[in-house]
PDB file of N, CA and C in Angstrom:
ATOM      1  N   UNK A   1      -7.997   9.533  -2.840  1.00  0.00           N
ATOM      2  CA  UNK A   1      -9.043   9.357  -3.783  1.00  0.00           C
ATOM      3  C   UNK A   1      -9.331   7.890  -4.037  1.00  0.00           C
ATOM      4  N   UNK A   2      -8.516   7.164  -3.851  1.00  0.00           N
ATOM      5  CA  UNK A   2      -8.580   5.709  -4.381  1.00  0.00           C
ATOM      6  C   UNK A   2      -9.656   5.514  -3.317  1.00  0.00           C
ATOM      7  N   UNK A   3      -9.625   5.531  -1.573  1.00  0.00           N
ATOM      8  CA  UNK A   3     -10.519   4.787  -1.164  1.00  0.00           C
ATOM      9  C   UNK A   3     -12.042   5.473  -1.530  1.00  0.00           C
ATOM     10  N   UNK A   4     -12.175   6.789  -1.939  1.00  0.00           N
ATOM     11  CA  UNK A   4     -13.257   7.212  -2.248  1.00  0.00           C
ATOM     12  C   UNK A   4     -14.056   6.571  -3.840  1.00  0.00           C
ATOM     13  N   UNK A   5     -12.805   6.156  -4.693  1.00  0.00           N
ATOM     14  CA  UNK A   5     -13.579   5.149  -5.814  1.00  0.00           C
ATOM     15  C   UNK A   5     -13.707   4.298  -5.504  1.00  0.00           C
ATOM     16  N   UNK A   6     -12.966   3.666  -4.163  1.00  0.00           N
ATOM     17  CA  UNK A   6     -13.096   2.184  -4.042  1.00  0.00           C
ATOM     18  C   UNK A   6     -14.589   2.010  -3.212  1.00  0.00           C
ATOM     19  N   UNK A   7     -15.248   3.309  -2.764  1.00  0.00           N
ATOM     20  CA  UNK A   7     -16.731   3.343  -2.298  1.00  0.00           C
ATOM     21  C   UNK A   7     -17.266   3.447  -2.649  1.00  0.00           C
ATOM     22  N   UNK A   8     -17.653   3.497  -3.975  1.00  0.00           N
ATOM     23  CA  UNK A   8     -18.698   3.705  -4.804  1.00  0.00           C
ATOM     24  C   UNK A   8     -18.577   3.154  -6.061  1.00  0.00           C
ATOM     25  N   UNK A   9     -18.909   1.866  -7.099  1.00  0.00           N
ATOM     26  CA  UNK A   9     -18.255   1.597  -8.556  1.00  0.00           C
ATOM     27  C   UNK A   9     -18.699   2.383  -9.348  1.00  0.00           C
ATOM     28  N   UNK A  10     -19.536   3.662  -9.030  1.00  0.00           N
ATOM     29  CA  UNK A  10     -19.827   4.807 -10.564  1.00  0.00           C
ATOM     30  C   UNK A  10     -18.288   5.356 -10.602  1.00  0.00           C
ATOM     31  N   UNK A  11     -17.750   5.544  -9.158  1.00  0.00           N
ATOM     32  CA  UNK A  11     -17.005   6.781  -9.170  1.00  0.00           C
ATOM     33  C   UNK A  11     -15.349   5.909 -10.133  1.00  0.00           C
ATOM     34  N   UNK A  12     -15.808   4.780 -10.233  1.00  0.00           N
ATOM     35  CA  UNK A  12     -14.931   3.992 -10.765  1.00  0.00           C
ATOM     36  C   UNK A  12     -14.690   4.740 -12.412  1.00  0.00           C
ATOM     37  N   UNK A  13     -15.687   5.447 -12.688  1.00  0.00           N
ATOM     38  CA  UNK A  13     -15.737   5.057 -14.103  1.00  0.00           C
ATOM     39  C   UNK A  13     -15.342   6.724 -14.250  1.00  0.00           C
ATOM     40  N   UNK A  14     -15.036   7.382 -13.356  1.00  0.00           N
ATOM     41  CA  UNK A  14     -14.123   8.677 -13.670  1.00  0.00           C
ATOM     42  C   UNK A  14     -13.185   8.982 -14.401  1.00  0.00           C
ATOM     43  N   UNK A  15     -12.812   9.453 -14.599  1.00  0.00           N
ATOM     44  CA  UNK A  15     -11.228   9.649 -15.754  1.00  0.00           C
ATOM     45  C   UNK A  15     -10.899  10.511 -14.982  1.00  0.00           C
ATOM     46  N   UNK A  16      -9.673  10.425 -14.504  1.00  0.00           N
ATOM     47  CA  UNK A  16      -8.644  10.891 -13.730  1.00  0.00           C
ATOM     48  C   UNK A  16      -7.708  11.611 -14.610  1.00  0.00           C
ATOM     49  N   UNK A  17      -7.352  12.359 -14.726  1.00  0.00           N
ATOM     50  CA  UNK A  17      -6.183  13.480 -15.066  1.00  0.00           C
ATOM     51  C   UNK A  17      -5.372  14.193 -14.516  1.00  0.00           C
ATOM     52  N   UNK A  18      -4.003  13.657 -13.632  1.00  0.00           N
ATOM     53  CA  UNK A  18      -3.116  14.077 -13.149  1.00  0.00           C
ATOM     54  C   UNK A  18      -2.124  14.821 -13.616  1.00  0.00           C
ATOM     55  N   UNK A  19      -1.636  16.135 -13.083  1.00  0.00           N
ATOM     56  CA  UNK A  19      -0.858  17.043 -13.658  1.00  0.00           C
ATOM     57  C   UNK A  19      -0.079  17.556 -12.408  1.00  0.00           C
ATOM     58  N   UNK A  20       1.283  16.852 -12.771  1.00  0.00           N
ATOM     59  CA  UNK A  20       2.489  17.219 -11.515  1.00  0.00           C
ATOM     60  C   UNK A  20       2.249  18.629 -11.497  1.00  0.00           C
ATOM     61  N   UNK A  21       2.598  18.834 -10.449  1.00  0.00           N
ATOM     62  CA  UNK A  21       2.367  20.918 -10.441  1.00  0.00           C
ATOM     63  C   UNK A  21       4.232  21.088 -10.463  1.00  0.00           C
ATOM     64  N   UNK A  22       4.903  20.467  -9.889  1.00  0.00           N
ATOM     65  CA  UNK A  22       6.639  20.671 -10.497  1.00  0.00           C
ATOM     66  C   UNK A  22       6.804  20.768 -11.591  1.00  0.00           C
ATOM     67  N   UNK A  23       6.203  20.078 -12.809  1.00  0.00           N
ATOM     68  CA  UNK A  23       6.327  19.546 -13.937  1.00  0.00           C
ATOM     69  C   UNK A  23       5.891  20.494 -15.182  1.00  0.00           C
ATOM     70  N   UNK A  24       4.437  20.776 -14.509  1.00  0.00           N
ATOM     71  CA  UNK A  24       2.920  21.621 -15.215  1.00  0.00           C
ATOM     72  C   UNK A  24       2.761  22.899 -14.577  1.00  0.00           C
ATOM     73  N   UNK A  25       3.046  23.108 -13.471  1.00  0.00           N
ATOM     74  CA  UNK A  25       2.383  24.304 -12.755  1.00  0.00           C
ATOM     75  C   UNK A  25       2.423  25.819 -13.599  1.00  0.00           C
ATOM     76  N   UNK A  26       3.588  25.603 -14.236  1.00  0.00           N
ATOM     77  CA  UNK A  26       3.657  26.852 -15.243  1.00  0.00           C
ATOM     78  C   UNK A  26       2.930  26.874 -16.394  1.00  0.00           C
ATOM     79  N   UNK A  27       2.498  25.986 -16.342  1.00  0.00           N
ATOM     80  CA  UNK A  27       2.446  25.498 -18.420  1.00  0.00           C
ATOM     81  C   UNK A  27       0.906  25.977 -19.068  1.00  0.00           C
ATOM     82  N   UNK A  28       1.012  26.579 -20.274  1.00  0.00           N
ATOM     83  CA  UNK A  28      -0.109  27.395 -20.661  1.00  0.00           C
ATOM     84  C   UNK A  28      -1.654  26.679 -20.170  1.00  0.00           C
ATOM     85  N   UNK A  29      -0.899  25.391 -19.998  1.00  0.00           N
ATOM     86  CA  UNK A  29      -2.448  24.285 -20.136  1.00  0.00           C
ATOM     87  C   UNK A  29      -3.326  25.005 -18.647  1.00  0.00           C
ATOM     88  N   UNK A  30      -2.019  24.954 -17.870  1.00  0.00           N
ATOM     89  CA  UNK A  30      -3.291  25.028 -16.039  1.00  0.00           C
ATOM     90  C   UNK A  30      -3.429  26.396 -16.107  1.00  0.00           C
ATOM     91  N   UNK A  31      -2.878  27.126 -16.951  1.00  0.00           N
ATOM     92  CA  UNK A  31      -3.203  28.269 -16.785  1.00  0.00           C
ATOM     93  C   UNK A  31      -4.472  29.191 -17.388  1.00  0.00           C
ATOM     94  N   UNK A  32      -4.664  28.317 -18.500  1.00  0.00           N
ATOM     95  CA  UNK A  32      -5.897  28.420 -18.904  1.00  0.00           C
ATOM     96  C   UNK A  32      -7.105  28.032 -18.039  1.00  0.00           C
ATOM     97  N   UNK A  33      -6.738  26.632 -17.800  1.00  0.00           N
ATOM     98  CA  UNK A  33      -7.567  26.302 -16.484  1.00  0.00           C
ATOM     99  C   UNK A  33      -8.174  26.819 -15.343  1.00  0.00           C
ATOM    100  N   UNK A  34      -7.078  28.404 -15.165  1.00  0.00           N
ATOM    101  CA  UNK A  34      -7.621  28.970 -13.573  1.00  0.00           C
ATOM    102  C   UNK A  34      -6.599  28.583 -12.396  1.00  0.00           C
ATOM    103  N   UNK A  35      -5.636  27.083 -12.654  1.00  0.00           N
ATOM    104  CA  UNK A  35      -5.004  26.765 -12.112  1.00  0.00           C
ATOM    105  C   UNK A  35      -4.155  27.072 -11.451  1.00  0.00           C
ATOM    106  N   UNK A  36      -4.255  27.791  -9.922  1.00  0.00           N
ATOM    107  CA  UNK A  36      -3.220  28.717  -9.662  1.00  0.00           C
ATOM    108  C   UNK A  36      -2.475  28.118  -8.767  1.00  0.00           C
ATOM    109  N   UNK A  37      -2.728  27.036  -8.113  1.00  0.00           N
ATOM    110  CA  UNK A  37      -1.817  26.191  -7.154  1.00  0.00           C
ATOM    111  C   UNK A  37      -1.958  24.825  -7.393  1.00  0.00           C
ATOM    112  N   UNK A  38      -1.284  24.312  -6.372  1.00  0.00           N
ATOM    113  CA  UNK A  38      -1.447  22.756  -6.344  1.00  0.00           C
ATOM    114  C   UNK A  38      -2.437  22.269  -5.494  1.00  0.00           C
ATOM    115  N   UNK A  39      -3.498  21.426  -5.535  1.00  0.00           N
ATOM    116  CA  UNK A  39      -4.284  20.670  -5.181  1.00  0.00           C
ATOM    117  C   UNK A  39      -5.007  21.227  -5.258  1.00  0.00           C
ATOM    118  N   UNK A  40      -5.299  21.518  -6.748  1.00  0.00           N
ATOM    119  CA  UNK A  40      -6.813  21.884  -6.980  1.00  0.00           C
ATOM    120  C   UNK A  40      -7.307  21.223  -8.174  1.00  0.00           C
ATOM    121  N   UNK A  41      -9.029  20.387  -7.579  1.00  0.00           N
ATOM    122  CA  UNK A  41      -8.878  19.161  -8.408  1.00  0.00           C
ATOM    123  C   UNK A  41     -10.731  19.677  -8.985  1.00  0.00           C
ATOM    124  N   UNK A  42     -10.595  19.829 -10.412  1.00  0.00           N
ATOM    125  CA  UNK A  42     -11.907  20.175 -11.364  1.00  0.00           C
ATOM    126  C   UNK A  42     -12.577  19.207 -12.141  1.00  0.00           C
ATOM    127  N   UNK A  43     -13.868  19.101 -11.566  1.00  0.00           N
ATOM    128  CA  UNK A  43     -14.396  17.894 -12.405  1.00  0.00           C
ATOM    129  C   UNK A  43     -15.583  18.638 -13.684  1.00  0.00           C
ATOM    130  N   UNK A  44     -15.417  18.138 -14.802  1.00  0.00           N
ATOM    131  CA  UNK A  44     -16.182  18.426 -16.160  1.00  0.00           C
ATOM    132  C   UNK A  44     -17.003  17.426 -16.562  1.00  0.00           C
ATOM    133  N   UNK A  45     -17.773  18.099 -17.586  1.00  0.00           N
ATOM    134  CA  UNK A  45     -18.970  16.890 -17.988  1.00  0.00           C
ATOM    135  C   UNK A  45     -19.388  17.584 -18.807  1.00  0.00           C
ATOM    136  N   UNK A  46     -19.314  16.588 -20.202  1.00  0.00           N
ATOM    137  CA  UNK A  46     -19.649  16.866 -21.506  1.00  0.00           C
ATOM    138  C   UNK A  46     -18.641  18.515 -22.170  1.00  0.00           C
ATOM    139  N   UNK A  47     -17.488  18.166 -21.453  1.00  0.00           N
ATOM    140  CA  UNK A  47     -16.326  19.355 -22.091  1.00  0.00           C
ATOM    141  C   UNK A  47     -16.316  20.292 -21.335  1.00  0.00           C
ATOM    142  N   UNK A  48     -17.403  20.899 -19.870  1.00  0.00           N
ATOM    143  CA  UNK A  48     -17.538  22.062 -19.358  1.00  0.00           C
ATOM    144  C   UNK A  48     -17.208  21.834 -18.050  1.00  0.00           C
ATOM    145  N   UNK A  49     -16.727  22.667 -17.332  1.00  0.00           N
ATOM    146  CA  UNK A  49     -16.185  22.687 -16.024  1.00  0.00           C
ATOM    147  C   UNK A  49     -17.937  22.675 -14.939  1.00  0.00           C
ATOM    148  N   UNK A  50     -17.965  21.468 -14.067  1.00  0.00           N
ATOM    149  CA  UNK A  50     -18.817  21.576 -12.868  1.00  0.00           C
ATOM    150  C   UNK A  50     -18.838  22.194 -12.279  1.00  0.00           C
ATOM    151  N   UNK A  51     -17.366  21.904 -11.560  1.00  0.00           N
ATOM    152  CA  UNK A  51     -17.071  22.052 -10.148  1.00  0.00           C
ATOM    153  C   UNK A  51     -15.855  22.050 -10.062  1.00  0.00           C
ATOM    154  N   UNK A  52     -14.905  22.764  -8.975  1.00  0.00           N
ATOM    155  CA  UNK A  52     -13.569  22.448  -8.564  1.00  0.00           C
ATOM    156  C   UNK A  52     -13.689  22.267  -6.419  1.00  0.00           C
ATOM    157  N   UNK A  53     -12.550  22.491  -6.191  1.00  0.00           N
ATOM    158  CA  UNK A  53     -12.195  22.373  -5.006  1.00  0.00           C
ATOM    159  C   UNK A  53     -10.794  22.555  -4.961  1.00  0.00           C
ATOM    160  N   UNK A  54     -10.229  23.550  -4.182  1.00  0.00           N
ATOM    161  CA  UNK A  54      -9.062  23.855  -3.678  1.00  0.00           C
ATOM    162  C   UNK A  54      -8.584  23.736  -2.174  1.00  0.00           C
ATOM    163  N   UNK A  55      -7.184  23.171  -2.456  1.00  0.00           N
ATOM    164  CA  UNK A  55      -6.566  22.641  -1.273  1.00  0.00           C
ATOM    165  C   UNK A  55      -7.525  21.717  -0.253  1.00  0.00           C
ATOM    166  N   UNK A  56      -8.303  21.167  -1.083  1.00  0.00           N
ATOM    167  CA  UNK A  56      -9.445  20.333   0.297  1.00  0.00           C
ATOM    168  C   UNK A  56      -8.767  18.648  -0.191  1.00  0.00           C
ATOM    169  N   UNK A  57      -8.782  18.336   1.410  1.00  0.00           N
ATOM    170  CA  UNK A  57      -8.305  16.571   1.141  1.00  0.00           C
ATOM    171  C   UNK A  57      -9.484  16.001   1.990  1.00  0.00           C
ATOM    172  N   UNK A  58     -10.652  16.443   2.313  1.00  0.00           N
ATOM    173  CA  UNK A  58     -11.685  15.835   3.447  1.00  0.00           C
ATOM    174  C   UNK A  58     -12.436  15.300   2.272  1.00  0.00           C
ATOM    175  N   UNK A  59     -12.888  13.734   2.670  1.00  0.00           N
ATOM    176  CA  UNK A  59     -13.325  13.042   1.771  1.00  0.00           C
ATOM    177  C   UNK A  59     -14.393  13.651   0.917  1.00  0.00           C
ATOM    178  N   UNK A  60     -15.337  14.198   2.103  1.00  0.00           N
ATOM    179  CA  UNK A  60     -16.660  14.718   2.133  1.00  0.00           C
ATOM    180  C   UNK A  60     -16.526  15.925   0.649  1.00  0.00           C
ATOM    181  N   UNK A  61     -15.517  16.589   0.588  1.00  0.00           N
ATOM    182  CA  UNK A  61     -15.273  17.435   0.150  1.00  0.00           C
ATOM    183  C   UNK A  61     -14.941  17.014  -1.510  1.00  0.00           C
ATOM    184  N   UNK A  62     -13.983  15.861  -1.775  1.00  0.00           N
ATOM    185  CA  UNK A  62     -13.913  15.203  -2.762  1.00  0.00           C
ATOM    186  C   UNK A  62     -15.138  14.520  -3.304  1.00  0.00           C
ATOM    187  N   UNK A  63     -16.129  14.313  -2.745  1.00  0.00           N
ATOM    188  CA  UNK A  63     -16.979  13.537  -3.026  1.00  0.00           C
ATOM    189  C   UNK A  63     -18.226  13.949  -3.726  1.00  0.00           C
ATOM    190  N   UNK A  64     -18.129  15.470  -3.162  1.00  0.00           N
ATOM    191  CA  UNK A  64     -19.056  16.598  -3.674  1.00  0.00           C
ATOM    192  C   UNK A  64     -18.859  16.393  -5.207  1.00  0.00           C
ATOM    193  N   UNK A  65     -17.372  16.486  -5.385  1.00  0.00           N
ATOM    194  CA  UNK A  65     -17.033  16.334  -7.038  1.00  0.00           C
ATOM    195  C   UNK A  65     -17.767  15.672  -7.671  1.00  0.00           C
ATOM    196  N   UNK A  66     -17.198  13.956  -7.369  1.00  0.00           N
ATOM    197  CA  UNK A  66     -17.748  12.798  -8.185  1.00  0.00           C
ATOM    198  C   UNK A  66     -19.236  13.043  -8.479  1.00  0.00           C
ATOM    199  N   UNK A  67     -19.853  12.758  -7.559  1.00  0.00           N
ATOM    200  CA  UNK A  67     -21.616  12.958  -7.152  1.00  0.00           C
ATOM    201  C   UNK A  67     -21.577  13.621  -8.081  1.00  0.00           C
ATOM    202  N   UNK A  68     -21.095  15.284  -8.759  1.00  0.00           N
ATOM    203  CA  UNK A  68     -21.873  16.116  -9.457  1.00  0.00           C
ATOM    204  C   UNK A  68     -21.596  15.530 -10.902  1.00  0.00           C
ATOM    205  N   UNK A  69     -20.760  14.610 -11.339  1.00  0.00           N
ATOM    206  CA  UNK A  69     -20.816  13.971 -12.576  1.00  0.00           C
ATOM    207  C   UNK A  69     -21.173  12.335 -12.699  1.00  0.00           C
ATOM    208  N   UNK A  70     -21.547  11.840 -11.563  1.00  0.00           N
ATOM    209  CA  UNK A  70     -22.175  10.780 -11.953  1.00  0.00           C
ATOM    210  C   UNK A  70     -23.675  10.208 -11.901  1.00  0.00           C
TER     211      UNK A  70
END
């Protein structure tokens, strides 16, 4: 993800929220979320869920995210 903010300075201005899945994976929070595995990364705007993506690491695929909140 870093080189994908480091391509664009909107995507700079994201807020990132990392949640170990060893740590969290159980915990009421991701579960509310929908959160059923690891590497699944949801972007919100103005408190409401956009968009997610599961198990995808292709830039193209991450990028879909940012774009839909900036």
């Amino acid at each position: 993800m870093s080189a994908l903010i480091d391509s664009n300075p909107q995507y700079a201005a994201v807020k990132l929220i990392r949640a170990d899945w060893d740590q969290w994976g159980k915990s009421d929070a991701l579960k509310d979320l929908g959160i059923r595995r690891r590497s699944t990364l949801i972007v919100f705007k103005d408190g409401a869920e956009v968009d997610r993506v599961i198990a995808q690491t292709r830039k193209e695929s991450i990028e879909v995210l940012f774009a839909a909140i900036t």
